[in-house]
C-alpha atoms as a PDB file:
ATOM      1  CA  UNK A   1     -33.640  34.211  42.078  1.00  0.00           C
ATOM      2  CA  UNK A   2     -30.952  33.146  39.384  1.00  0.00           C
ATOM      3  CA  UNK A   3     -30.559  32.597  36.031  1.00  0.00           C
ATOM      4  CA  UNK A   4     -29.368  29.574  33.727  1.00  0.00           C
ATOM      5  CA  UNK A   5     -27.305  30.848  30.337  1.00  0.00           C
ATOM      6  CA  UNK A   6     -27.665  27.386  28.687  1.00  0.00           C
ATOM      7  CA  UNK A   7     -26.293  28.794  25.668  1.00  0.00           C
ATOM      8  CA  UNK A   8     -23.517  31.860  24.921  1.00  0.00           C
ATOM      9  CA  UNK A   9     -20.571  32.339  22.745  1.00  0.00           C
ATOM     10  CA  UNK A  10     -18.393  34.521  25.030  1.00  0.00           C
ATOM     11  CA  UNK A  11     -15.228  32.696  23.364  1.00  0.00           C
ATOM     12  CA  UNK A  12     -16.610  34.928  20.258  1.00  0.00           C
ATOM     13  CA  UNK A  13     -13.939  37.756  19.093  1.00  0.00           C
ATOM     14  CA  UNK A  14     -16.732  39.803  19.819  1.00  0.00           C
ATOM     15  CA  UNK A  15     -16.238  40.052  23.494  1.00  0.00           C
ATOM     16  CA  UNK A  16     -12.110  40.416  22.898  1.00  0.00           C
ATOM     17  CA  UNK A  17     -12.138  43.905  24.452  1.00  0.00           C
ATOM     18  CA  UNK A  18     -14.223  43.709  27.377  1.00  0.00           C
ATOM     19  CA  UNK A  19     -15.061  39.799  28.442  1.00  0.00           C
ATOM     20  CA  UNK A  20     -13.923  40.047  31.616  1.00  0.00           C
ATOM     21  CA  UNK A  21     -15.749  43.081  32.271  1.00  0.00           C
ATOM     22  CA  UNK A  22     -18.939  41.158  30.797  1.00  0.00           C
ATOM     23  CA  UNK A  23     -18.045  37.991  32.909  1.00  0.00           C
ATOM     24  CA  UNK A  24     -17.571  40.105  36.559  1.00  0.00           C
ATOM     25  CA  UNK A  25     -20.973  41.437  36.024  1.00  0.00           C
ATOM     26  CA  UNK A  26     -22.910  38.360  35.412  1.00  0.00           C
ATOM     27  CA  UNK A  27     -23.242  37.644  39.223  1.00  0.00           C
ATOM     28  CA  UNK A  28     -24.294  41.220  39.975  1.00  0.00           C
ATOM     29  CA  UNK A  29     -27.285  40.504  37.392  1.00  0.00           C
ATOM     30  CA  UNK A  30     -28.279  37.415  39.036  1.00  0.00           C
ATOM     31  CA  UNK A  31     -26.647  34.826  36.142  1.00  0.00           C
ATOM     32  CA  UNK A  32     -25.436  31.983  38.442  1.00  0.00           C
ATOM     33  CA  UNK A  33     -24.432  29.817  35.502  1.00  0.00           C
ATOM     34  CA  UNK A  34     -23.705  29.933  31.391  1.00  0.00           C
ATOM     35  CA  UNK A  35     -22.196  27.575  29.418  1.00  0.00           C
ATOM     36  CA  UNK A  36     -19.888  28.696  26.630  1.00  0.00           C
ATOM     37  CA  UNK A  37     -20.565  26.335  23.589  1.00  0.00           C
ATOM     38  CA  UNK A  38     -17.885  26.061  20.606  1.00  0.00           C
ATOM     39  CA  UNK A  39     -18.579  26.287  17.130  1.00  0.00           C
ATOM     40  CA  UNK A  40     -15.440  24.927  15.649  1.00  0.00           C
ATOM     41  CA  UNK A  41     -12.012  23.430  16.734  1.00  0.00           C
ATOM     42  CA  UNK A  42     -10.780  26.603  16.985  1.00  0.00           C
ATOM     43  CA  UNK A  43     -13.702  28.095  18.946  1.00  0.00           C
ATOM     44  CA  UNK A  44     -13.702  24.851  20.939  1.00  0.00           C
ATOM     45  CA  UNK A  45     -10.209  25.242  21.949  1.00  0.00           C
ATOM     46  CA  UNK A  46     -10.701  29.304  22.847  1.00  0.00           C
ATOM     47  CA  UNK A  47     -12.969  28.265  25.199  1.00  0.00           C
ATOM     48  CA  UNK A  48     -11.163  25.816  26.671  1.00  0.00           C
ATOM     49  CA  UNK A  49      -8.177  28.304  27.194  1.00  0.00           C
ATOM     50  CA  UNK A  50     -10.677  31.308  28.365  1.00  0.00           C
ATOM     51  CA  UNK A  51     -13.003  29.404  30.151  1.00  0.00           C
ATOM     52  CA  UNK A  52     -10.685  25.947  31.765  1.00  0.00           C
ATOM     53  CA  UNK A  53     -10.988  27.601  35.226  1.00  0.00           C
ATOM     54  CA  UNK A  54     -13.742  29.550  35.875  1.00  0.00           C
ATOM     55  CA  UNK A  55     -16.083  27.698  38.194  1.00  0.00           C
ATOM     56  CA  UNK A  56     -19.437  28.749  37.264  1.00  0.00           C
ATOM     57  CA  UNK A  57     -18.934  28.158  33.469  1.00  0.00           C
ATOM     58  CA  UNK A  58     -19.275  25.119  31.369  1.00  0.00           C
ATOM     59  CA  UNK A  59     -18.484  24.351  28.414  1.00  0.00           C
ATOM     60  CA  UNK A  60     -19.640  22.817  24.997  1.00  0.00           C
ATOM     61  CA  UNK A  61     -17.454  21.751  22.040  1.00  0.00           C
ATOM     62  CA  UNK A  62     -17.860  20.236  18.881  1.00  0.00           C
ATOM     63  CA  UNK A  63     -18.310  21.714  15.468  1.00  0.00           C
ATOM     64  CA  UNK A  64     -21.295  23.217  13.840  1.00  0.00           C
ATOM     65  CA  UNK A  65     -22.820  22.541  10.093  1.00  0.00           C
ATOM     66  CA  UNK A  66     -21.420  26.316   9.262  1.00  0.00           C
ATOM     67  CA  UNK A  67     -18.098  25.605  10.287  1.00  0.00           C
ATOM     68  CA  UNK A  68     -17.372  22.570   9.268  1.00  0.00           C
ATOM     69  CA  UNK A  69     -14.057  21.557   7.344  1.00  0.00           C
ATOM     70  CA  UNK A  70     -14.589  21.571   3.115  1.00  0.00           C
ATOM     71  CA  UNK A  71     -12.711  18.392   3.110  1.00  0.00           C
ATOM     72  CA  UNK A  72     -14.231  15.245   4.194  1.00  0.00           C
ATOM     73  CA  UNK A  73     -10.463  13.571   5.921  1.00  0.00           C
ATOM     74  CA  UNK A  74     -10.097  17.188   7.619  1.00  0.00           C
ATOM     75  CA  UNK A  75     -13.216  16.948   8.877  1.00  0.00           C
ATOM     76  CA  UNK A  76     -12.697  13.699  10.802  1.00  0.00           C
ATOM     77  CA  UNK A  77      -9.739  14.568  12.037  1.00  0.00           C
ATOM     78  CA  UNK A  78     -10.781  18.370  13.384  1.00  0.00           C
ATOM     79  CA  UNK A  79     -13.846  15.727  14.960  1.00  0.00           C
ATOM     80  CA  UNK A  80     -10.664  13.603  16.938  1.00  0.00           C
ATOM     81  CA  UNK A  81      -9.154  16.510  17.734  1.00  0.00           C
ATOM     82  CA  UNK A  82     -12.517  17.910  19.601  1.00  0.00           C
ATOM     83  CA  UNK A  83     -12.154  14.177  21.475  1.00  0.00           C
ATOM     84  CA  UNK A  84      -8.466  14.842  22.544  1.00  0.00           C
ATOM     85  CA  UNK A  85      -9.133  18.400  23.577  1.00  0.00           C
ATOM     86  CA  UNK A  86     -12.540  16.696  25.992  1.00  0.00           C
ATOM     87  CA  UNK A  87     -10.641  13.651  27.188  1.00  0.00           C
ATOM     88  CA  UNK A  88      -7.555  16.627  28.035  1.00  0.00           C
ATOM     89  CA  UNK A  89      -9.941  18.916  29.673  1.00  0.00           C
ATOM     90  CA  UNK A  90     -11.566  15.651  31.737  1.00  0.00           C
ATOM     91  CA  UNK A  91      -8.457  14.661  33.379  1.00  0.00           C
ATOM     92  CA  UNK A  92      -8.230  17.803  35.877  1.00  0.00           C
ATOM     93  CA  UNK A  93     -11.942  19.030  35.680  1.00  0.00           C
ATOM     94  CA  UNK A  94     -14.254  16.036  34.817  1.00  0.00           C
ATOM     95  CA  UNK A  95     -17.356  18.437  35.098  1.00  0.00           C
ATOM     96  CA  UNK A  96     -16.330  20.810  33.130  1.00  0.00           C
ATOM     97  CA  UNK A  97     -17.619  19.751  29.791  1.00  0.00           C
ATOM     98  CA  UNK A  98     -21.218  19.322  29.764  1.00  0.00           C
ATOM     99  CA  UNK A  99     -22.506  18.158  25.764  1.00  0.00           C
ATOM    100  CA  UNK A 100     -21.087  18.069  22.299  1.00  0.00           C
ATOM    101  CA  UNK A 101     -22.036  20.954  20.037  1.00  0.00           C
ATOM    102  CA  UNK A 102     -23.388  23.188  18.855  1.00  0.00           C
ATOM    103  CA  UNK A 103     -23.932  20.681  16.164  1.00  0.00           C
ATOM    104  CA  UNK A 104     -26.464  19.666  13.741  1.00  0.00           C
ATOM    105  CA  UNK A 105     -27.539  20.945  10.088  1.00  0.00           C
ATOM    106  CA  UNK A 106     -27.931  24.336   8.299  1.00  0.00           C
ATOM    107  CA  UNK A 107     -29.192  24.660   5.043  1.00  0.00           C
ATOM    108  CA  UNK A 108     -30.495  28.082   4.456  1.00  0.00           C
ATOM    109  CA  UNK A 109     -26.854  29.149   4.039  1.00  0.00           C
ATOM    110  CA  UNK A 110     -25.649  25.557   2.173  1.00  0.00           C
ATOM    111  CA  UNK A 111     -27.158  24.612  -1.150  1.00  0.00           C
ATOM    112  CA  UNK A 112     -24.636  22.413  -2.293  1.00  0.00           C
ATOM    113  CA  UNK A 113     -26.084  18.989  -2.016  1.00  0.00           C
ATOM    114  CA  UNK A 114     -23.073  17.725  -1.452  1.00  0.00           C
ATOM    115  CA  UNK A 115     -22.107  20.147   0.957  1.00  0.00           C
ATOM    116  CA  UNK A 116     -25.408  19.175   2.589  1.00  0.00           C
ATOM    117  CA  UNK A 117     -24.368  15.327   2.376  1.00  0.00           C
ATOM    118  CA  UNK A 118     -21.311  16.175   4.569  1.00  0.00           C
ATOM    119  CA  UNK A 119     -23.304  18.133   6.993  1.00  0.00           C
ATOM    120  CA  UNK A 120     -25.336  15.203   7.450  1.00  0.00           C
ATOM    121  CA  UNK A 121     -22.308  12.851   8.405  1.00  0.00           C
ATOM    122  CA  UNK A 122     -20.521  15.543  10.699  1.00  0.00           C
ATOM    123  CA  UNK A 123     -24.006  15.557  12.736  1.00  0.00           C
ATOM    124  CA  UNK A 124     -24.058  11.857  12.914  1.00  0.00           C
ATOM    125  CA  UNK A 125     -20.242  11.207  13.915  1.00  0.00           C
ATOM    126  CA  UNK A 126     -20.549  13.973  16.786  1.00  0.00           C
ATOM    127  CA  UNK A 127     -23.809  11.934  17.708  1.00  0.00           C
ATOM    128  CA  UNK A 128     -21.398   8.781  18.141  1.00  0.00           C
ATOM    129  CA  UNK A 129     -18.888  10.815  19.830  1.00  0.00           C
ATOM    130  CA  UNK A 130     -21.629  12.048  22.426  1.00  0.00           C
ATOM    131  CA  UNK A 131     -22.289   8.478  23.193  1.00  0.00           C
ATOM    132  CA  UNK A 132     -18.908   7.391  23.436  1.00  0.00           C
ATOM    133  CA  UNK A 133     -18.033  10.181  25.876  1.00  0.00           C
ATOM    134  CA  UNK A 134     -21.926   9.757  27.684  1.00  0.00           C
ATOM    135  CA  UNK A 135     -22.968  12.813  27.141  1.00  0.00           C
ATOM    136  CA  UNK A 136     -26.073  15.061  25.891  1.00  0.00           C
ATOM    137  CA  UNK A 137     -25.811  16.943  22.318  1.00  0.00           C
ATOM    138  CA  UNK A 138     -26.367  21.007  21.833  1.00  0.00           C
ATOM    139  CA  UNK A 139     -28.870  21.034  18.327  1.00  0.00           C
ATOM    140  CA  UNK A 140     -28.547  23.926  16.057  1.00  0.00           C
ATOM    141  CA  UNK A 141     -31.294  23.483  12.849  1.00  0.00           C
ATOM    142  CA  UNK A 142     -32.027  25.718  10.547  1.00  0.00           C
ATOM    143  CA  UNK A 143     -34.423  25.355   7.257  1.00  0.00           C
ATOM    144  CA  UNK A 144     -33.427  21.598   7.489  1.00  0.00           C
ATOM    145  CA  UNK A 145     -36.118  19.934   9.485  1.00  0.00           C
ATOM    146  CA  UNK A 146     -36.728  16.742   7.954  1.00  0.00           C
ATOM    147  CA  UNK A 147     -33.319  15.597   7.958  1.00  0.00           C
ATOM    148  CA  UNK A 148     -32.426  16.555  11.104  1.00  0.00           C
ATOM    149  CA  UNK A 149     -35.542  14.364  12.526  1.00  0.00           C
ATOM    150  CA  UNK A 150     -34.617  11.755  10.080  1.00  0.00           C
ATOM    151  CA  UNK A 151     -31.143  11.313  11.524  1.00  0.00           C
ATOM    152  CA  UNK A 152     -32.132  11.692  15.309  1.00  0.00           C
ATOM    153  CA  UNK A 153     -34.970   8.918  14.681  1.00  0.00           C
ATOM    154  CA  UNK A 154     -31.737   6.316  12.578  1.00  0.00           C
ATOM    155  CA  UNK A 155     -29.713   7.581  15.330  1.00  0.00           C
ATOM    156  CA  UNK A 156     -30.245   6.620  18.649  1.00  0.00           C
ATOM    157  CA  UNK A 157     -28.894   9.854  21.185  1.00  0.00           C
ATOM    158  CA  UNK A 158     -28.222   7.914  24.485  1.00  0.00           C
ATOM    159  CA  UNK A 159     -28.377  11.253  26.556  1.00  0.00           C
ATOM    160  CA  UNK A 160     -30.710  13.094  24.791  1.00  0.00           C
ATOM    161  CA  UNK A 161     -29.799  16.840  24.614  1.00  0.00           C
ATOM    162  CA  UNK A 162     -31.191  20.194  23.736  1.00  0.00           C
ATOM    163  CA  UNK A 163     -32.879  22.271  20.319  1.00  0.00           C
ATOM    164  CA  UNK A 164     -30.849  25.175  20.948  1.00  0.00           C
ATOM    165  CA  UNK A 165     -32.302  28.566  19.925  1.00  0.00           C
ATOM    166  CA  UNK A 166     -35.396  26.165  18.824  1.00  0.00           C
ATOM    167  CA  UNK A 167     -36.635  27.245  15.453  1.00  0.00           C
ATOM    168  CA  UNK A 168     -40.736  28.486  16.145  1.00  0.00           C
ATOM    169  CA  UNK A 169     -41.484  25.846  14.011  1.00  0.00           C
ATOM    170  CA  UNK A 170     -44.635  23.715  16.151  1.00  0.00           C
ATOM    171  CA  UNK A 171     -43.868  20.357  13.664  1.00  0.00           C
ATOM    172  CA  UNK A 172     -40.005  20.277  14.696  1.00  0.00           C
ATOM    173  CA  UNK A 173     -40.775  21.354  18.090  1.00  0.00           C
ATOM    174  CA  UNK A 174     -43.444  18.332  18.546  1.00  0.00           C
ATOM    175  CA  UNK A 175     -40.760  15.570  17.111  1.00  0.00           C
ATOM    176  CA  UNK A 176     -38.145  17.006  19.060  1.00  0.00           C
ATOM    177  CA  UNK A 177     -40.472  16.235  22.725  1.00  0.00           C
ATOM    178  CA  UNK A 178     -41.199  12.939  21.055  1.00  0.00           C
ATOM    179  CA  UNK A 179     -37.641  12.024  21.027  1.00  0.00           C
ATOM    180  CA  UNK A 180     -36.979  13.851  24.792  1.00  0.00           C
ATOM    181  CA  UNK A 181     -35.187  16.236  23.749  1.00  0.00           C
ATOM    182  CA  UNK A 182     -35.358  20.271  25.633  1.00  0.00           C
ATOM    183  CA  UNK A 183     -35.909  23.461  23.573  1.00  0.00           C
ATOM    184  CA  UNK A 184     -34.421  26.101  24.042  1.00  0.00           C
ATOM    185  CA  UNK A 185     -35.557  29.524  23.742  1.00  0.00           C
ATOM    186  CA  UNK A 186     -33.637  32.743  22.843  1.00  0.00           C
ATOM    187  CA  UNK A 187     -34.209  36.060  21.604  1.00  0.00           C
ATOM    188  CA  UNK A 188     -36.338  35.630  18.665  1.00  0.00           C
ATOM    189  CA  UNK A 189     -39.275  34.581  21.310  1.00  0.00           C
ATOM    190  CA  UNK A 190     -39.153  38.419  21.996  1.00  0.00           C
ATOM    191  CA  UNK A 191     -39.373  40.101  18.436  1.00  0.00           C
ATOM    192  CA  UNK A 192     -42.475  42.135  18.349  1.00  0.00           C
ATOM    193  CA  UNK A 193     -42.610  40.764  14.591  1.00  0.00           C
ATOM    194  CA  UNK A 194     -42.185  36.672  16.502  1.00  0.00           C
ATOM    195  CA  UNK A 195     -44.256  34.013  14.415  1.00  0.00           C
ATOM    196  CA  UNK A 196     -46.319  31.573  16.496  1.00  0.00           C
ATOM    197  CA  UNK A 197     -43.723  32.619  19.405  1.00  0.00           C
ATOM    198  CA  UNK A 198     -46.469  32.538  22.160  1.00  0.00           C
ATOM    199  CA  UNK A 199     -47.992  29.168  20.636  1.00  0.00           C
ATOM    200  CA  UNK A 200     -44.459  27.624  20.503  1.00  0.00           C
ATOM    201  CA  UNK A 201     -43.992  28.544  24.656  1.00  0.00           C
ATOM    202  CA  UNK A 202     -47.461  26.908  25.440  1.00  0.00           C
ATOM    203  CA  UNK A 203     -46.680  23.894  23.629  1.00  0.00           C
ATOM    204  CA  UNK A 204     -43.478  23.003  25.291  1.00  0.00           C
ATOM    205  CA  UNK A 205     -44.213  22.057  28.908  1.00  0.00           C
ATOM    206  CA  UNK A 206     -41.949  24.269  31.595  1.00  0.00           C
ATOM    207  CA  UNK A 207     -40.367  21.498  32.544  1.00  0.00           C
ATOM    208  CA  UNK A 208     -38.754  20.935  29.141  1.00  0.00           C
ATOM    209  CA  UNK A 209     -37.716  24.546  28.748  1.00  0.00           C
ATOM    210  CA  UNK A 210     -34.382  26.071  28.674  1.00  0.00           C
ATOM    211  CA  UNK A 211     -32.993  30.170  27.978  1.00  0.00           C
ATOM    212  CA  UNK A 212     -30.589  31.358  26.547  1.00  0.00           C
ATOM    213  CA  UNK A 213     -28.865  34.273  24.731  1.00  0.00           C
ATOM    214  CA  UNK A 214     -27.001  32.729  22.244  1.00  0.00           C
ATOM    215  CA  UNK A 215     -24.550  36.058  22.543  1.00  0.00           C
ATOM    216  CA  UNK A 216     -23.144  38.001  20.782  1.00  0.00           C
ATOM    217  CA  UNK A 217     -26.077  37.111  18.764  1.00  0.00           C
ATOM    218  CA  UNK A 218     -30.192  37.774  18.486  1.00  0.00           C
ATOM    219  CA  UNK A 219     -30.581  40.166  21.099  1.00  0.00           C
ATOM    220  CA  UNK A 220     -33.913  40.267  22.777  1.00  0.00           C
ATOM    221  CA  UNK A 221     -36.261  43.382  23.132  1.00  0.00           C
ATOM    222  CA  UNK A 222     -35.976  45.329  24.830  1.00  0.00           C
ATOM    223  CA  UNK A 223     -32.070  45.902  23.465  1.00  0.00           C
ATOM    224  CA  UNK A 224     -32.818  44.013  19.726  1.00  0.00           C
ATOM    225  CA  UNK A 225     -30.056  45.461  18.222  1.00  0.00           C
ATOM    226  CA  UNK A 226     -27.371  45.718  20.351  1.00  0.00           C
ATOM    227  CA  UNK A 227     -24.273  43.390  20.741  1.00  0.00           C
ATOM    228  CA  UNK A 228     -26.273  40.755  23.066  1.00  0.00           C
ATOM    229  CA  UNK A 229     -24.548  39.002  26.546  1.00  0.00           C
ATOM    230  CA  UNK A 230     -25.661  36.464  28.690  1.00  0.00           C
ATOM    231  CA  UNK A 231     -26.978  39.229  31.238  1.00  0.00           C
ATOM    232  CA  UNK A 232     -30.096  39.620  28.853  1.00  0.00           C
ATOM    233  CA  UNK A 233     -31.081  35.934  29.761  1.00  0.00           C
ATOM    234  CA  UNK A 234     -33.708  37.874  32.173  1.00  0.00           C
ATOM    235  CA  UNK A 235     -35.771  39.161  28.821  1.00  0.00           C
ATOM    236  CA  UNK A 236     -35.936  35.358  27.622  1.00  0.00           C
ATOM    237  CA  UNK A 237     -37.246  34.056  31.074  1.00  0.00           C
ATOM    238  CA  UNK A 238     -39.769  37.367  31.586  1.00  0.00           C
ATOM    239  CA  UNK A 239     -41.872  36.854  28.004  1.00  0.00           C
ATOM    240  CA  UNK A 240     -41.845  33.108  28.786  1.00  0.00           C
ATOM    241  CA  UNK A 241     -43.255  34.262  32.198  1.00  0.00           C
ATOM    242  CA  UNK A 242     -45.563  36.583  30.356  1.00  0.00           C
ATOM    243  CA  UNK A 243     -46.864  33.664  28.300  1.00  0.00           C
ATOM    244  CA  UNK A 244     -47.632  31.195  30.542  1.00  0.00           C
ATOM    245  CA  UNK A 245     -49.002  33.729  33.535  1.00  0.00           C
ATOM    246  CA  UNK A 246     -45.923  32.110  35.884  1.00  0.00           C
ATOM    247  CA  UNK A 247     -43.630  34.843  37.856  1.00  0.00           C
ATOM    248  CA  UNK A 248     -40.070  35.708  36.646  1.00  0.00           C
ATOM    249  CA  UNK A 249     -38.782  33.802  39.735  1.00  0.00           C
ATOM    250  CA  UNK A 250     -40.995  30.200  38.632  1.00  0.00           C
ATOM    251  CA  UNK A 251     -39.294  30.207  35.395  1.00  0.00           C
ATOM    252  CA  UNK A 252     -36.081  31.186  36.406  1.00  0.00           C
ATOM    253  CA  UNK A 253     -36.055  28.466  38.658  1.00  0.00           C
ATOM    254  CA  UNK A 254     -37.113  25.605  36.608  1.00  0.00           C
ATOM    255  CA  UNK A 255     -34.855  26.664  33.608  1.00  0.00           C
ATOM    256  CA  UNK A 256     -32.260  26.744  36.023  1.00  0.00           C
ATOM    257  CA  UNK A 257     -33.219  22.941  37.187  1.00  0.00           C
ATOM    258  CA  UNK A 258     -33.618  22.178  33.926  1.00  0.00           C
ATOM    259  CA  UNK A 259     -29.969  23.006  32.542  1.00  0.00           C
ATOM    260  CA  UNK A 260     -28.505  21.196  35.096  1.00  0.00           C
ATOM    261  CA  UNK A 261     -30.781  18.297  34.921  1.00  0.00           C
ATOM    262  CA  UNK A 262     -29.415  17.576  31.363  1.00  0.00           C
ATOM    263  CA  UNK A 263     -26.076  18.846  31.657  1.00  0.00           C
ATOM    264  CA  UNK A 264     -25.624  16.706  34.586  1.00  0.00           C
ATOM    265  CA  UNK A 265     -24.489  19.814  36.648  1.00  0.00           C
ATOM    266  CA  UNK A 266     -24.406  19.385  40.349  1.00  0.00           C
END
């Protein structure tokens, strides 16, 4: 049996102190693979410098709604930069980049509507970037369903891509399979105060599901709470298990065939 981290931020100052430590240990607890997605140029290019080598890694970059530049021209240029930094990174690894992201929009921390507006053309240059480069988009949404349909529906997504840390929210979830896109579950699935978390599982067929931590974030239970790292993956895949009366070892597997299947891992 092993597990599929489709989602972590190791590249997070979080792990500055011990993320080699974390990293040794993620074979001994059965995690196989993780991909390390950036947030921001900055984050994007961490990763790239932590994370160039390491053979069981992969990596996402692009720039999220929360991080992305005030000023319209720095924006677009931070956006070619993430392109330079891929095509750089493609030359001696080719694999090693797997989706742009995390990207998408965020309004439950943005109420500028102009703010918003920018958001909105970030998410759909990084959609034409994913295209150009042929590959699959990381989705973070967050109180801004609607629009983020609305632009995935104008905006054609040649590879498709992933809801990551899927909102429980059965309306989004349902457009998102429309369009063929995978959900991703994290921790939140495992709150004991969850909304519709159970429903949410049962909706999306196994073969469309991914896990995830999204660390050093939303730790699940059992260790809610606690700085979260990819090894908790296992309480992701175990209430999904729970849920749909599969074993531990069904879901890891097809979660794990999942990932690569979109990611275009080997």
């Amino acid at each position: 049996m092993c597990f599929f981290d489709s989602h972590s931020h190791l590249n997070d100052e979080k792990f500055d102190d011990d993320r080699f430590e974390i990293i040794e240990k993620l074979k001994e607890n059965q995690i196989e693979k993780c991909i390390v997605a950036g947030y921001s140029l900055e984050s994007s290019e961490k990763a790239v410098k932590l994370f160039g080598k390491d053979d069981f890694i992969y990596l996402v970059l692009g720039i999220s709604p929360n991080d992305i530049p005030q000023i319209e021209d720095e924006l677009w240029k931070s956006i070619d930069k993430i392109e330079n930094l891929i095509n750089l990174v493609k030359k001696d690894n080719p694999d090693k980049i797997v989706a742009i992201g995390e990207i998408g929009l965020d309004y439950y921390w943005e109420k500028d509507e102009n703010m918003r507006k920018l958001q909105r053309k970030a998410f759909i240059r990084q959609i034409e970037l994913a295209n150009k480069l042929k590959l699959p988009i990381v989705i973070h949404t967050r109180d801004a369903m609607i629009d983020t349909i609305k632009i995935l529906k104008g905006n054609e997504v040649d590879f498709k891509g992933v809801f990551h840390c899927c909102p429980q929210n059965m309306e989004l979830i349902k457009e998102a399979l429309k369009l063929g896109f995978y959900i991703s579950f994290a921790g939140p699935i495992t709150f004991k105060n969850a909304k519709n978390a159970d429903e949410v599982i049962n909706m999306v067929p196994i073969e469309k599901q991914l896990i995830e931590t999204d660390s050093p974030y939303l730790a699940p239970e059992p260790v809610r709470g606690s700085r979260n790292n990819p090894c908790n993956v296992r309480y992701i895949a175990q209430k999904i298990a729970s849920v749909k009366g599969m074993t531990l070892e069904e879901v890891a597997r097809y979660t794990f065939e999942n990932s690569c299947r979109i990611f275009n891992i080997k």
